[in-house]
PDB file of N, CA and C in Angstrom:
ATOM      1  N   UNK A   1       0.822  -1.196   0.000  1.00  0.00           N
ATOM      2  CA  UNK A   1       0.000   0.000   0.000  1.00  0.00           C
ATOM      3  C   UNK A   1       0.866   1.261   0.000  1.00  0.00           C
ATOM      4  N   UNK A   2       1.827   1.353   0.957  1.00  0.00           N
ATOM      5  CA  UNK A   2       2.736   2.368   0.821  1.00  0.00           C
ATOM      6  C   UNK A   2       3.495   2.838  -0.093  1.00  0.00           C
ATOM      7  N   UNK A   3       4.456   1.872  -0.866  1.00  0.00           N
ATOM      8  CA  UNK A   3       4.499   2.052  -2.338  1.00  0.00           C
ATOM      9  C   UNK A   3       3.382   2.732  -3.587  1.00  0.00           C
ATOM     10  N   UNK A   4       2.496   2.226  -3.682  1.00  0.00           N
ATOM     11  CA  UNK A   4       1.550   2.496  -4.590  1.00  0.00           C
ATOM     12  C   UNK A   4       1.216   4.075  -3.894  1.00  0.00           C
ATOM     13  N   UNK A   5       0.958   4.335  -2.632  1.00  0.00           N
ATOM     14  CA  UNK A   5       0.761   5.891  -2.554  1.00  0.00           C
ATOM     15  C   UNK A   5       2.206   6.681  -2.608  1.00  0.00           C
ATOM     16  N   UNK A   6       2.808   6.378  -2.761  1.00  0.00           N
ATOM     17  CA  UNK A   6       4.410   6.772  -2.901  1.00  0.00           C
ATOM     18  C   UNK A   6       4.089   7.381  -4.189  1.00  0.00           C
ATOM     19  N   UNK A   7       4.214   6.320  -5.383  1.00  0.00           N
ATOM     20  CA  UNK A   7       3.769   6.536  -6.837  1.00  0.00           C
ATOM     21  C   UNK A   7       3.124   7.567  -6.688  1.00  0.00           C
ATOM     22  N   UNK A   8       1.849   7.786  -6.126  1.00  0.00           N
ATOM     23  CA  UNK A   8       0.804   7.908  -6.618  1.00  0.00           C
ATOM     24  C   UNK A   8       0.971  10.112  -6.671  1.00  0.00           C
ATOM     25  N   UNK A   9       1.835  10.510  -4.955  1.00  0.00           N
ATOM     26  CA  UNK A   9       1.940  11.380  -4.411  1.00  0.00           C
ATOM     27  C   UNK A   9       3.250  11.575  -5.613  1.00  0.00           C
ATOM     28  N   UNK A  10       4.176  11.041  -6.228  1.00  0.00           N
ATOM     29  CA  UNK A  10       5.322  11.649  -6.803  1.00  0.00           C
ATOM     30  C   UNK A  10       4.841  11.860  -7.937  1.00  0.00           C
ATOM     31  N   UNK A  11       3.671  10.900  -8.607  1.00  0.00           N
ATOM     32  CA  UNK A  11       2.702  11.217 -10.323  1.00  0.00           C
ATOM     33  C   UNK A  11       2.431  12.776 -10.030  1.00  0.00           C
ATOM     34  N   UNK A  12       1.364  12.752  -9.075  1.00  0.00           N
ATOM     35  CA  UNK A  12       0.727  14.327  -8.640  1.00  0.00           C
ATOM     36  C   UNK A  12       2.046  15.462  -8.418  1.00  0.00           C
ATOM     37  N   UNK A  13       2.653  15.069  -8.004  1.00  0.00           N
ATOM     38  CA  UNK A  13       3.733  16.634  -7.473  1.00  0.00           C
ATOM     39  C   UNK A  13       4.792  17.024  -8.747  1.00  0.00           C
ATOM     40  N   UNK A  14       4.649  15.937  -9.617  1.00  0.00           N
ATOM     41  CA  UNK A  14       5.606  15.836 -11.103  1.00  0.00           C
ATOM     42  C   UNK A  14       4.205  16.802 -11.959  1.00  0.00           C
ATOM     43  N   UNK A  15       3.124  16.388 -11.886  1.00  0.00           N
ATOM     44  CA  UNK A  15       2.260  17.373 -12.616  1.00  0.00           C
ATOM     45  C   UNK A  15       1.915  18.716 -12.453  1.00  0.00           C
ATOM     46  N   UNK A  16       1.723  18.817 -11.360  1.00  0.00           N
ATOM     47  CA  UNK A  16       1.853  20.481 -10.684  1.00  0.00           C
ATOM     48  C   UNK A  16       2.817  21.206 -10.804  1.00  0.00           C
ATOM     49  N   UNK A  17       4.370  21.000 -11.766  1.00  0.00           N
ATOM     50  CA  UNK A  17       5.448  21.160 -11.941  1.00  0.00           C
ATOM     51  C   UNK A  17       4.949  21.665 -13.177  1.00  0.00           C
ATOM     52  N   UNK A  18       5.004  20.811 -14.272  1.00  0.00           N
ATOM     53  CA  UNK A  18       5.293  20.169 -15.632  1.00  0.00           C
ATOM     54  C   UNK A  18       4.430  21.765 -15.914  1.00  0.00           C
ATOM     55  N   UNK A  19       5.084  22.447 -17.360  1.00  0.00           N
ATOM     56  CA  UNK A  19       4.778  23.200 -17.924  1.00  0.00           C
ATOM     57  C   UNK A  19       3.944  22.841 -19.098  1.00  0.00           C
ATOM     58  N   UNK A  20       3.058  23.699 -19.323  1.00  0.00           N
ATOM     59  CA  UNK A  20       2.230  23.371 -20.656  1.00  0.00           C
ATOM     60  C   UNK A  20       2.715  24.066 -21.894  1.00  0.00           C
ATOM     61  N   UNK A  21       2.744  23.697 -23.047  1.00  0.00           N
ATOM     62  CA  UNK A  21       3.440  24.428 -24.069  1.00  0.00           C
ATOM     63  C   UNK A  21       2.974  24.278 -25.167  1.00  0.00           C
ATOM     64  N   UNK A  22       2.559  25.375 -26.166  1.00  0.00           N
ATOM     65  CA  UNK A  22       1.528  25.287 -27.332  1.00  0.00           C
ATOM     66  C   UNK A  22       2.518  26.211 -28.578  1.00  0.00           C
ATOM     67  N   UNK A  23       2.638  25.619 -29.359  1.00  0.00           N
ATOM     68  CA  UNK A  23       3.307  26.151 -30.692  1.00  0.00           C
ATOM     69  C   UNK A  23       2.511  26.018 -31.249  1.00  0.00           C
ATOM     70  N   UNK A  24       2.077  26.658 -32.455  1.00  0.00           N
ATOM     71  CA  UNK A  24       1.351  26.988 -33.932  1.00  0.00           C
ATOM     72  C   UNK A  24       1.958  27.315 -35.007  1.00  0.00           C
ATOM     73  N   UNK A  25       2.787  26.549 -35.737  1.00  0.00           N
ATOM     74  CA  UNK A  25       3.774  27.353 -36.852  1.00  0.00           C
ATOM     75  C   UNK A  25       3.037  26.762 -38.504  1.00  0.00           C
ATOM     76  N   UNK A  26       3.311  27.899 -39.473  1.00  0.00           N
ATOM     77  CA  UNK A  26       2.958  27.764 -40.361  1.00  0.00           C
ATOM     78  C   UNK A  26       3.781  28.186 -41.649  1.00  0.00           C
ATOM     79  N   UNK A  27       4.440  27.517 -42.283  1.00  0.00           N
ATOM     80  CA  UNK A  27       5.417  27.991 -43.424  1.00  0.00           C
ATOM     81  C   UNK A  27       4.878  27.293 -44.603  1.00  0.00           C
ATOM     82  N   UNK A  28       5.600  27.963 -45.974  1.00  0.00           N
ATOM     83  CA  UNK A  28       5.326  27.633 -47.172  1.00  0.00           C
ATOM     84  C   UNK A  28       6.155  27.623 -48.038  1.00  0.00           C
ATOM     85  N   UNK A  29       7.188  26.404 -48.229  1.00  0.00           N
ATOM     86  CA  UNK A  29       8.381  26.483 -49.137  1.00  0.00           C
ATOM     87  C   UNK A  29       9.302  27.210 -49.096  1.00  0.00           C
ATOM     88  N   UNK A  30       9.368  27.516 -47.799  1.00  0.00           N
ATOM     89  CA  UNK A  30      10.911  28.618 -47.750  1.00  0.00           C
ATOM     90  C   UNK A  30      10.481  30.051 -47.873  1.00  0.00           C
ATOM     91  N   UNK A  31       9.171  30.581 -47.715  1.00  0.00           N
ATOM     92  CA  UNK A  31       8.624  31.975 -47.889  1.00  0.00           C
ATOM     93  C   UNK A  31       8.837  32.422 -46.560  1.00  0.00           C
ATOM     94  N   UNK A  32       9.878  33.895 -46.678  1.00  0.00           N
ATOM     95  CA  UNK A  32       9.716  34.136 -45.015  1.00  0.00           C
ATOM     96  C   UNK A  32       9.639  35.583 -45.127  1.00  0.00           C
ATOM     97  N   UNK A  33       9.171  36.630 -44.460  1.00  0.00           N
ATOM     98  CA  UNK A  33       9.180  37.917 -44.423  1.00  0.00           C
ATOM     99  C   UNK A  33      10.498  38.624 -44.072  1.00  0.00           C
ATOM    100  N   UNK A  34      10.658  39.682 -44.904  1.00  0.00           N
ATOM    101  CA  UNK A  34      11.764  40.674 -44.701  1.00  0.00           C
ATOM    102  C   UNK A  34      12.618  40.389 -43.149  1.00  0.00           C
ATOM    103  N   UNK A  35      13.573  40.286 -43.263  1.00  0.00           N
ATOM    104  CA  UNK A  35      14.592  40.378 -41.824  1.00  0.00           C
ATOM    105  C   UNK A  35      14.640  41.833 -40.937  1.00  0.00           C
ATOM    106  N   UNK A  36      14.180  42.064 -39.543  1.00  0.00           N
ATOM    107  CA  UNK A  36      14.597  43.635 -39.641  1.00  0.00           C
ATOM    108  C   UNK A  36      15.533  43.997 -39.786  1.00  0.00           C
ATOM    109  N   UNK A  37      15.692  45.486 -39.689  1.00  0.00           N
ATOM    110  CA  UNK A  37      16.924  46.378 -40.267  1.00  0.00           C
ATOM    111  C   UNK A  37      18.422  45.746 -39.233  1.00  0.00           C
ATOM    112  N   UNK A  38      19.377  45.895 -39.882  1.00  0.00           N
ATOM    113  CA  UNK A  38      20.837  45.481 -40.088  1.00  0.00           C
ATOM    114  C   UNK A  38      21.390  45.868 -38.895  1.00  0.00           C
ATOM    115  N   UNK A  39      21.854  45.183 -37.351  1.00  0.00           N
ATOM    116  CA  UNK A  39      22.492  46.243 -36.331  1.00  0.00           C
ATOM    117  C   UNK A  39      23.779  46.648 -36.276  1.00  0.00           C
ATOM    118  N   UNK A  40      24.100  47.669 -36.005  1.00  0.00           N
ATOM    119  CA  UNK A  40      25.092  48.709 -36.130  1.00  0.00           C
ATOM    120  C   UNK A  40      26.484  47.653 -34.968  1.00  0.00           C
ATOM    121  N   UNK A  41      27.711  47.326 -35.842  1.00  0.00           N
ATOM    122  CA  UNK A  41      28.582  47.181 -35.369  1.00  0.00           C
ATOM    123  C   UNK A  41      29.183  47.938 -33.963  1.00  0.00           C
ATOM    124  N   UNK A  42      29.402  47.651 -33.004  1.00  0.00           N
ATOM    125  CA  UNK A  42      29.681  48.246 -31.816  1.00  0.00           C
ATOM    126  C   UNK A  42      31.093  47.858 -31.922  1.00  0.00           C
ATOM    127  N   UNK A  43      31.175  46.363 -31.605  1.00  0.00           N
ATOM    128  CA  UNK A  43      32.511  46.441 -31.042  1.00  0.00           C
ATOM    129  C   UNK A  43      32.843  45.385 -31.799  1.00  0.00           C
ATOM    130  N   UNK A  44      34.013  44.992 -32.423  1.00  0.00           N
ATOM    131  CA  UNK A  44      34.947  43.765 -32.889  1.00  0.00           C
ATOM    132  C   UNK A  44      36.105  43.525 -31.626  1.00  0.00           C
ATOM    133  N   UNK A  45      36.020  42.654 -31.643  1.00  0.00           N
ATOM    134  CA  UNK A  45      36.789  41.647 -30.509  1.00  0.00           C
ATOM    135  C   UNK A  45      37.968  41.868 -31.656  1.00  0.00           C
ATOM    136  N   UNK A  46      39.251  41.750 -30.882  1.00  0.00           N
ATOM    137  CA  UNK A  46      40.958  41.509 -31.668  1.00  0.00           C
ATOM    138  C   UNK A  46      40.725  40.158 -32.282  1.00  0.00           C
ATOM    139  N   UNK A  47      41.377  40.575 -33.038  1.00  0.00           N
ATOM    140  CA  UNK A  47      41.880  39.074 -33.955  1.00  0.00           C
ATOM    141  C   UNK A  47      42.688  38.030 -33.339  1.00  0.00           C
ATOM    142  N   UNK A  48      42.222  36.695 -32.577  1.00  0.00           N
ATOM    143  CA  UNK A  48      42.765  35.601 -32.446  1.00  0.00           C
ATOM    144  C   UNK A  48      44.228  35.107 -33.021  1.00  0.00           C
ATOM    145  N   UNK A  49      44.523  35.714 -33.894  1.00  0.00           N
ATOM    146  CA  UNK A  49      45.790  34.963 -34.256  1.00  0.00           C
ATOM    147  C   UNK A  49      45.436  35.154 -35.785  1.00  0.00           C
ATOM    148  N   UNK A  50      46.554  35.052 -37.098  1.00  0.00           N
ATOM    149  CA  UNK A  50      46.431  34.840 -38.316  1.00  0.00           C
ATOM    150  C   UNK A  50      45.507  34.206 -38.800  1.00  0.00           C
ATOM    151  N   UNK A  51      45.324  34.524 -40.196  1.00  0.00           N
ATOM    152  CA  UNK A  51      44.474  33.616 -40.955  1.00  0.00           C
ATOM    153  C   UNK A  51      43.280  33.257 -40.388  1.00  0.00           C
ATOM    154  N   UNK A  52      42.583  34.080 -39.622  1.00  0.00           N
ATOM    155  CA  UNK A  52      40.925  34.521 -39.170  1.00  0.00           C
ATOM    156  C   UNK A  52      40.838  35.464 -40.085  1.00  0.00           C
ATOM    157  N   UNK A  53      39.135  35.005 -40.286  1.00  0.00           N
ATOM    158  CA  UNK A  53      38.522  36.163 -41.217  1.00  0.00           C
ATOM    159  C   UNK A  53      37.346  36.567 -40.123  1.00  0.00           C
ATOM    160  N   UNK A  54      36.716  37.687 -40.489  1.00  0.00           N
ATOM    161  CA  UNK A  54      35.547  38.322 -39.519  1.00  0.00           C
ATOM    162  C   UNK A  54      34.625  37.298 -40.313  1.00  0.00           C
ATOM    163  N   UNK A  55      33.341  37.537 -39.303  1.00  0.00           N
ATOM    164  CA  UNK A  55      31.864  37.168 -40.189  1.00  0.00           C
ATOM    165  C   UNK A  55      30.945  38.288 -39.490  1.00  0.00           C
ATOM    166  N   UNK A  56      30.248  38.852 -40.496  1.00  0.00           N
ATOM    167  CA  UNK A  56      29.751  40.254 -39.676  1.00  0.00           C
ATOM    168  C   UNK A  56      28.681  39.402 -39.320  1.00  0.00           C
ATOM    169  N   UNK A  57      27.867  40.275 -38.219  1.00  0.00           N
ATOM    170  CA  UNK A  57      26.612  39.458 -37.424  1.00  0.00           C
ATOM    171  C   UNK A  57      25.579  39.757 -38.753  1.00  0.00           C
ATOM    172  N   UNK A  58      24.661  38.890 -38.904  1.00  0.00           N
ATOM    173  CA  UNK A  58      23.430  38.769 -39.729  1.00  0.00           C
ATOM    174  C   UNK A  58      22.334  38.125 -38.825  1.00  0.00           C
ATOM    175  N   UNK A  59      20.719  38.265 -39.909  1.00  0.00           N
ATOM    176  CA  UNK A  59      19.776  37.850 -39.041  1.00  0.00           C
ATOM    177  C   UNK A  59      19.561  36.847 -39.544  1.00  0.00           C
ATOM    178  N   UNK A  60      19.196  35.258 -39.117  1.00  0.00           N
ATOM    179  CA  UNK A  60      18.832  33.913 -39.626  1.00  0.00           C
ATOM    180  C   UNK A  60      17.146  33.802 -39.436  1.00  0.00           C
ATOM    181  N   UNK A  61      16.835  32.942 -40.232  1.00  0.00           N
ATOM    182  CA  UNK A  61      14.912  32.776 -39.263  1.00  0.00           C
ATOM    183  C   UNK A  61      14.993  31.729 -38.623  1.00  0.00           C
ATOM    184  N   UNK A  62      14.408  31.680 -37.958  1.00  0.00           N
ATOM    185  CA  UNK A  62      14.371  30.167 -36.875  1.00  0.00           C
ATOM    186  C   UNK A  62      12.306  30.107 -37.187  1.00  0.00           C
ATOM    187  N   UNK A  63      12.114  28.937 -37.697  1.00  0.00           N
ATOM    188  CA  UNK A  63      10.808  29.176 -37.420  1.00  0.00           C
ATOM    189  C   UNK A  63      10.199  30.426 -38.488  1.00  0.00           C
ATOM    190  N   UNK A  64       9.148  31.109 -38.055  1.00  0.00           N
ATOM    191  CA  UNK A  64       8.280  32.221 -37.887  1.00  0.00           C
ATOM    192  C   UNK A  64       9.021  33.506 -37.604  1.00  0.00           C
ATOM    193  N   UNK A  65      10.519  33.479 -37.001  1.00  0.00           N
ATOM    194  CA  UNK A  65      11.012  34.372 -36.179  1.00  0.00           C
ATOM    195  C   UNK A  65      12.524  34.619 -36.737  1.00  0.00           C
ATOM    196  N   UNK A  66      13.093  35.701 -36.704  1.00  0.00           N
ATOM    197  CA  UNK A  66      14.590  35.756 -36.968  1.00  0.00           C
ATOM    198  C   UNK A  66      15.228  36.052 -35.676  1.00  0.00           C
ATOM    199  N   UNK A  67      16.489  35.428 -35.827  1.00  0.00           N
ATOM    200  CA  UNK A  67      17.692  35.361 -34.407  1.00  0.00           C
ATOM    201  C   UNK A  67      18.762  36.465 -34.965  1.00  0.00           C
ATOM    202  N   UNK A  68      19.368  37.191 -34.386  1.00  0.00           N
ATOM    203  CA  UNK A  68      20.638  37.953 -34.433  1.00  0.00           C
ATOM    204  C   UNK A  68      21.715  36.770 -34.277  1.00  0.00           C
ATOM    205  N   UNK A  69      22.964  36.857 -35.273  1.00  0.00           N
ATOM    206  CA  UNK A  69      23.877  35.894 -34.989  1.00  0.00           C
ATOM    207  C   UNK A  69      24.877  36.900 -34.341  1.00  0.00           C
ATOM    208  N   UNK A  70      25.503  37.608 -33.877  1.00  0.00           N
ATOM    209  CA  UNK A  70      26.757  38.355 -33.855  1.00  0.00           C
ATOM    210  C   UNK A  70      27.550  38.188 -34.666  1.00  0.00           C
ATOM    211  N   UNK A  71      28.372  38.881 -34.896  1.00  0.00           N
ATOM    212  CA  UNK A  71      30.403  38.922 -35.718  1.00  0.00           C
ATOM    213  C   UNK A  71      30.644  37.985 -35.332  1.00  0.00           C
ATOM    214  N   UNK A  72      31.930  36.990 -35.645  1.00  0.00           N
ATOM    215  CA  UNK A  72      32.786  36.050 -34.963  1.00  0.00           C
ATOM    216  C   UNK A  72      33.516  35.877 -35.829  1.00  0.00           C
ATOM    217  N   UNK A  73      34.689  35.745 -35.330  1.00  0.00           N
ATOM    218  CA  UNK A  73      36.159  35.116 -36.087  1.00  0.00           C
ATOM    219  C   UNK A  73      35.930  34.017 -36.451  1.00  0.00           C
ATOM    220  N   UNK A  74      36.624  33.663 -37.629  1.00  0.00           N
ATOM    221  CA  UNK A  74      36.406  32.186 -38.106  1.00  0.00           C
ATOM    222  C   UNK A  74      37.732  31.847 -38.677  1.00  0.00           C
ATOM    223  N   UNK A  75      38.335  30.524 -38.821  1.00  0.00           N
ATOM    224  CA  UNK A  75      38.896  30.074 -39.505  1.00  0.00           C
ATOM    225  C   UNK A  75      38.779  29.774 -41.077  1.00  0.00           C
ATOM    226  N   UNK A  76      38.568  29.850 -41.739  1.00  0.00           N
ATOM    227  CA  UNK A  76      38.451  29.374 -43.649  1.00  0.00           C
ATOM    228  C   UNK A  76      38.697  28.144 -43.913  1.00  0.00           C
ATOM    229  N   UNK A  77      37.517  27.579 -44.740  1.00  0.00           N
ATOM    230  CA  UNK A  77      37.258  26.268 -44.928  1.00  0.00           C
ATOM    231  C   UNK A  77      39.090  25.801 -45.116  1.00  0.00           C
ATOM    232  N   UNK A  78      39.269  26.679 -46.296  1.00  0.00           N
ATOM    233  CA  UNK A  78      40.252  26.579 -47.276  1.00  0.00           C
ATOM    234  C   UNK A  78      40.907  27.898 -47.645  1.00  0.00           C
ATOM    235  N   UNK A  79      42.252  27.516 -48.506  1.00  0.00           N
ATOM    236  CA  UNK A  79      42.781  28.585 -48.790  1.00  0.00           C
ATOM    237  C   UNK A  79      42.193  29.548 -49.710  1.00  0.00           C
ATOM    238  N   UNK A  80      41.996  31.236 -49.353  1.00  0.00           N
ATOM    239  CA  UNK A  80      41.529  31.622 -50.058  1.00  0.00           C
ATOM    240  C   UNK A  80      39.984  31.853 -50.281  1.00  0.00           C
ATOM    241  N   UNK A  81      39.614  31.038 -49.396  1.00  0.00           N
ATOM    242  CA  UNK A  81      37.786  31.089 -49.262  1.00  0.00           C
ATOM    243  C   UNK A  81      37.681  32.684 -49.178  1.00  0.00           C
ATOM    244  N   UNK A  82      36.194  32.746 -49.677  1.00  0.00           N
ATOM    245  CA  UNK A  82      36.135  34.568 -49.307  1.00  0.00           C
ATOM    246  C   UNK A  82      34.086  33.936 -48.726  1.00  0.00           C
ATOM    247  N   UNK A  83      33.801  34.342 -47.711  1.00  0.00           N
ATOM    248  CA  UNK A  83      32.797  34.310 -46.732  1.00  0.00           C
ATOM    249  C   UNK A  83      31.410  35.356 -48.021  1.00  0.00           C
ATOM    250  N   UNK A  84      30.831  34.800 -48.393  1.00  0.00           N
ATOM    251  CA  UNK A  84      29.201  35.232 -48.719  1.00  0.00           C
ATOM    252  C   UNK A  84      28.602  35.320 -48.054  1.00  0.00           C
ATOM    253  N   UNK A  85      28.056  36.781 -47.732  1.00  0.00           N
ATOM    254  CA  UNK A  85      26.818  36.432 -46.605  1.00  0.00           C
ATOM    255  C   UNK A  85      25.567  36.029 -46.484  1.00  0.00           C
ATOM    256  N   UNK A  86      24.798  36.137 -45.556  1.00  0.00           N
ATOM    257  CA  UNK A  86      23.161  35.602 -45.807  1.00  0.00           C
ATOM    258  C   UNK A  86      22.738  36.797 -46.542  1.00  0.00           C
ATOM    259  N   UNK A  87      21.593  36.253 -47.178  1.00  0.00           N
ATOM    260  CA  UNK A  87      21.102  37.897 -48.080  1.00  0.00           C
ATOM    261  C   UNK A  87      19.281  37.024 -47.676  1.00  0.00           C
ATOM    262  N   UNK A  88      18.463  38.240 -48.219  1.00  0.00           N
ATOM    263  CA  UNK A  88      17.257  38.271 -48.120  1.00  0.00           C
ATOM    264  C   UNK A  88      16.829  38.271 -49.851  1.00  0.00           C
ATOM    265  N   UNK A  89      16.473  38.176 -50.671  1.00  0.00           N
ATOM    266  CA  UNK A  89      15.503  38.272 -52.005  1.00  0.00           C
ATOM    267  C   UNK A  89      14.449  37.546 -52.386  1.00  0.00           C
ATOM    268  N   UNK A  90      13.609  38.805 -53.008  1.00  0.00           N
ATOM    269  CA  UNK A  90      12.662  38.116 -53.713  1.00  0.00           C
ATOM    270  C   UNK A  90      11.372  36.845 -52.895  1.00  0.00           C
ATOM    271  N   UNK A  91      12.031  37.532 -51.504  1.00  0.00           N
ATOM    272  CA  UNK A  91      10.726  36.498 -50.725  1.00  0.00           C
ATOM    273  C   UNK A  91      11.378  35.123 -49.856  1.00  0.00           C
ATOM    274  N   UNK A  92      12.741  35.047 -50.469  1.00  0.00           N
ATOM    275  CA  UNK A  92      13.810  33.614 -49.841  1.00  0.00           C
ATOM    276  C   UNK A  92      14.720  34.441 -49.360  1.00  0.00           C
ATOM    277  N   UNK A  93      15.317  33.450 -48.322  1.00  0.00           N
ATOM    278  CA  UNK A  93      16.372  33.595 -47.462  1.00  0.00           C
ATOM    279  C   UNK A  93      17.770  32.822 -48.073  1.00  0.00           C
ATOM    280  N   UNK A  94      18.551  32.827 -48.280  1.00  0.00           N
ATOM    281  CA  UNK A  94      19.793  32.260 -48.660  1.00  0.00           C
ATOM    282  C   UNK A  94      20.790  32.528 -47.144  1.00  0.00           C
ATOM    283  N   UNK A  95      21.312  31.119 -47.041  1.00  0.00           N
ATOM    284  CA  UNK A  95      22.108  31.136 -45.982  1.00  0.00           C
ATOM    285  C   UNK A  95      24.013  31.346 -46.459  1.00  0.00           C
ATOM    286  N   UNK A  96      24.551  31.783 -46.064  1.00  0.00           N
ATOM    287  CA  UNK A  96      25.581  32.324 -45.973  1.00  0.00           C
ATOM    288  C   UNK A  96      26.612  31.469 -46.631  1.00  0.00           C
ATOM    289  N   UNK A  97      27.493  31.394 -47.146  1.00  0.00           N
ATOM    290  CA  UNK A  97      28.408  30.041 -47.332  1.00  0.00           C
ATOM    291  C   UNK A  97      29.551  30.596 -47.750  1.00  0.00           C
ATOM    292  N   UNK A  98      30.668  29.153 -48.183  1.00  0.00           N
ATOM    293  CA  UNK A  98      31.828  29.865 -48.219  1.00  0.00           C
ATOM    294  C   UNK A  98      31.954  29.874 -49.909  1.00  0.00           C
ATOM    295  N   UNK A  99      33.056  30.884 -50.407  1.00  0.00           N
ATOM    296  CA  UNK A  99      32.966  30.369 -51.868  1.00  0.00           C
ATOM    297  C   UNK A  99      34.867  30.419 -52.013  1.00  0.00           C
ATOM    298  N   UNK A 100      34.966  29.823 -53.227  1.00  0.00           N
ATOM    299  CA  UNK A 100      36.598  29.740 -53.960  1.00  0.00           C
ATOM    300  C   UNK A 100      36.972  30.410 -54.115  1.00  0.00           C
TER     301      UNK A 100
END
């Protein structure tokens, strides 16, 4: 008997906890609305050492929603890579990549 109300009192006190959580998302082939406006560089951190390139901060969508990435130093895939950024057109998002 004691067991089973054991259960029974740790089921109940785990529910009175537990958060409820409701998402609604709705997309259509990669259609996402304008990114807002571009934020103003403040500060660049020093350069780590040679052969870092910057990546300026851009906005990504997550979802319904866009994230701020910040600047960050990066290493290059390869020699010579030159960094493309994310761009917005025509209704699509293009994500950032490296090119030759």
């Amino acid at each position: 008997m004691k067991p089973k109300l054991l259960l029974l009192l740790l089921l109940a006190g785990g529910a009175l906890v537990a958060e409820t959580r409701v998402f609604i998302g709705f997309g259509v082939g990669g259609y996402y609305p304008p990114p807002p406006a571009r934020r103003v560089l403040v500060y660049r951190p020093p350069c780590p050492g040679p052969g870092y390139a910057w990546i300026d901060g851009y906005w990504y969508p997550d979802g319904a929603r866009y994230h701020w990435r910040a600047g960050y130093w990066v290493r290059p895939p390869h020699p010579r890579a030159r960094w493309v950024a994310p761009r917005y057109y025509k209704h699509r998002y293009y994500s950032g990549y490296w090119r030759r």
